[in-house]
C-alpha atoms as a PDB file:
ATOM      1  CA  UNK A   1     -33.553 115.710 -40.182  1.00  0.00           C
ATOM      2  CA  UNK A   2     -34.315 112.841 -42.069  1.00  0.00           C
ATOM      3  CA  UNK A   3     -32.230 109.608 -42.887  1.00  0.00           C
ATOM      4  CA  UNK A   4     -31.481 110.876 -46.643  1.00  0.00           C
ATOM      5  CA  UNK A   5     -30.719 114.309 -45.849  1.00  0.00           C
ATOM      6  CA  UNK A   6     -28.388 113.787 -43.298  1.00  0.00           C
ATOM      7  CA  UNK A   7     -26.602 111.288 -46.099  1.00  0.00           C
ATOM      8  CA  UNK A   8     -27.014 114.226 -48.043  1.00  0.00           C
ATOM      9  CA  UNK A   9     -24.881 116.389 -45.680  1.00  0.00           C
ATOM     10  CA  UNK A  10     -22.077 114.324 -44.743  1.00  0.00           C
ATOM     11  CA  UNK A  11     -21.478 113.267 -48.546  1.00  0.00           C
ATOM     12  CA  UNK A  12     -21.143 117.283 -49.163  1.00  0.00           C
ATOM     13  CA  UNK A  13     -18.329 117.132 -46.255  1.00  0.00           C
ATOM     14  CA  UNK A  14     -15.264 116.066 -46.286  1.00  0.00           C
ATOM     15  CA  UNK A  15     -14.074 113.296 -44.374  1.00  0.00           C
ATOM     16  CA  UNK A  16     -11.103 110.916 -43.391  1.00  0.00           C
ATOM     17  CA  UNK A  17     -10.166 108.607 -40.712  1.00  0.00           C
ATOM     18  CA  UNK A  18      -6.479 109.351 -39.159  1.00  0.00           C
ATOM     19  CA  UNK A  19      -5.095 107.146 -35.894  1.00  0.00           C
ATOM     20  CA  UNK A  20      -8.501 106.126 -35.072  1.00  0.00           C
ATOM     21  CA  UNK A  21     -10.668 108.964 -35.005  1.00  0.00           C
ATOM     22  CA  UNK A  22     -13.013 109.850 -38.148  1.00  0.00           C
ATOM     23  CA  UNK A  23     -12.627 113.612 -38.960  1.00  0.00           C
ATOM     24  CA  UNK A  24     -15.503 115.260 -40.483  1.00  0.00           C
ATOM     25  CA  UNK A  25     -15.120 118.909 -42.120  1.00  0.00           C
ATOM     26  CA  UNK A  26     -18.294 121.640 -41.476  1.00  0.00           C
ATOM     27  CA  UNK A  27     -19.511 123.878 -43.805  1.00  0.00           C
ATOM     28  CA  UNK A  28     -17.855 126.658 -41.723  1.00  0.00           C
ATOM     29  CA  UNK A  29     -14.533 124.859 -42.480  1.00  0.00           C
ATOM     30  CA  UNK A  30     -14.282 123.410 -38.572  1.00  0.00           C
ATOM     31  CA  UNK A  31     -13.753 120.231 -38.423  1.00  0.00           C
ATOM     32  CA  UNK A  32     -16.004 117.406 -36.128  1.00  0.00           C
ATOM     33  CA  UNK A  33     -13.331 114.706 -34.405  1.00  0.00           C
ATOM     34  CA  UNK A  34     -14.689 111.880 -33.149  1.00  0.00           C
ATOM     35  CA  UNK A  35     -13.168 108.324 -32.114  1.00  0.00           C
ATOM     36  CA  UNK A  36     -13.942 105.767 -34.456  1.00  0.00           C
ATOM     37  CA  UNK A  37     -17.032 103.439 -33.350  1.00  0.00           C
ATOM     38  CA  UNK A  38     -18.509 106.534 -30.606  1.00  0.00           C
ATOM     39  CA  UNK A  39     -20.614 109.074 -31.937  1.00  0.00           C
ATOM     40  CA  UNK A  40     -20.653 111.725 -28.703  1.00  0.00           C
ATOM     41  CA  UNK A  41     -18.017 110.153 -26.683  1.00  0.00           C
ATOM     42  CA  UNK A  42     -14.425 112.086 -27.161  1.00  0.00           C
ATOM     43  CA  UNK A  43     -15.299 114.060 -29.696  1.00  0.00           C
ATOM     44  CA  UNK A  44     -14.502 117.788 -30.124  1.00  0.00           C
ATOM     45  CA  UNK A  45     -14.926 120.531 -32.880  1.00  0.00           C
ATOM     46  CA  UNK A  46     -11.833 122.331 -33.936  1.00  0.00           C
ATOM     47  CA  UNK A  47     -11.688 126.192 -35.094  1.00  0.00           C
ATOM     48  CA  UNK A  48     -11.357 126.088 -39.033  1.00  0.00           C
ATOM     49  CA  UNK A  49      -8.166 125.030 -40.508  1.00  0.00           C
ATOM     50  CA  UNK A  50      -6.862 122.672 -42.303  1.00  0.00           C
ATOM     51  CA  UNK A  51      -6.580 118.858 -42.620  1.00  0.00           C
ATOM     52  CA  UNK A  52      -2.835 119.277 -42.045  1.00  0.00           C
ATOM     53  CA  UNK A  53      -3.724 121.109 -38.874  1.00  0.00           C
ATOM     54  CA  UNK A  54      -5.957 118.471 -37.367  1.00  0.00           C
ATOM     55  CA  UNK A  55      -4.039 115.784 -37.786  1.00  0.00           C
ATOM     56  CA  UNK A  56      -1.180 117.705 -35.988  1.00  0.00           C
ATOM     57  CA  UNK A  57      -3.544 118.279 -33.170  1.00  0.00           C
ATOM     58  CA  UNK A  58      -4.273 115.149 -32.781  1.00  0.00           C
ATOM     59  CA  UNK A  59      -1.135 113.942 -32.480  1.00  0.00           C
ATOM     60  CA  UNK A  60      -0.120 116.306 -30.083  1.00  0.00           C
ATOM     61  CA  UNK A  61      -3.489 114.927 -28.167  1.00  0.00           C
ATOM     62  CA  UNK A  62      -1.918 111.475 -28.340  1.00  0.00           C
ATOM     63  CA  UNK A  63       1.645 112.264 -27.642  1.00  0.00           C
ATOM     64  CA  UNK A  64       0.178 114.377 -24.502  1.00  0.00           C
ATOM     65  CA  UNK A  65      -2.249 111.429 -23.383  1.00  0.00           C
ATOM     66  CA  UNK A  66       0.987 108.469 -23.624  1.00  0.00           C
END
């Protein structure tokens, strides 16, 4: 894919950054979760839902990991 349309694509996504991580939403309504700074490292895909929802799991992540 080149440079502009993958600028393309994320700009049509939502996105946010939350307690470190960057979340990216998918056309499919999934959502990409990566930490902030790593591109393949700790990141995982949720099912669709929403932003409410992914937050949640990630602090439940957190919570679990302290």
């Amino acid at each position: 894919m080149a440079p502009a349309r993958i600028s393309a694509d994320l700009a049509s996504h939502r996105s946010c950054n939350y307690r470190g991580f960057r979340l990216i939403q998918q056309e499919n309504l999934s959502w990409v979760v990566r930490m902030e700074g790593q591109h393949d490292c700790c990141s995982f895909t949720t099912p669709p839902s929403s932003l409410a929802d992914v937050k949640a799991l990630i602090d439940w992540r957190l919570d679990r990991a302290a």
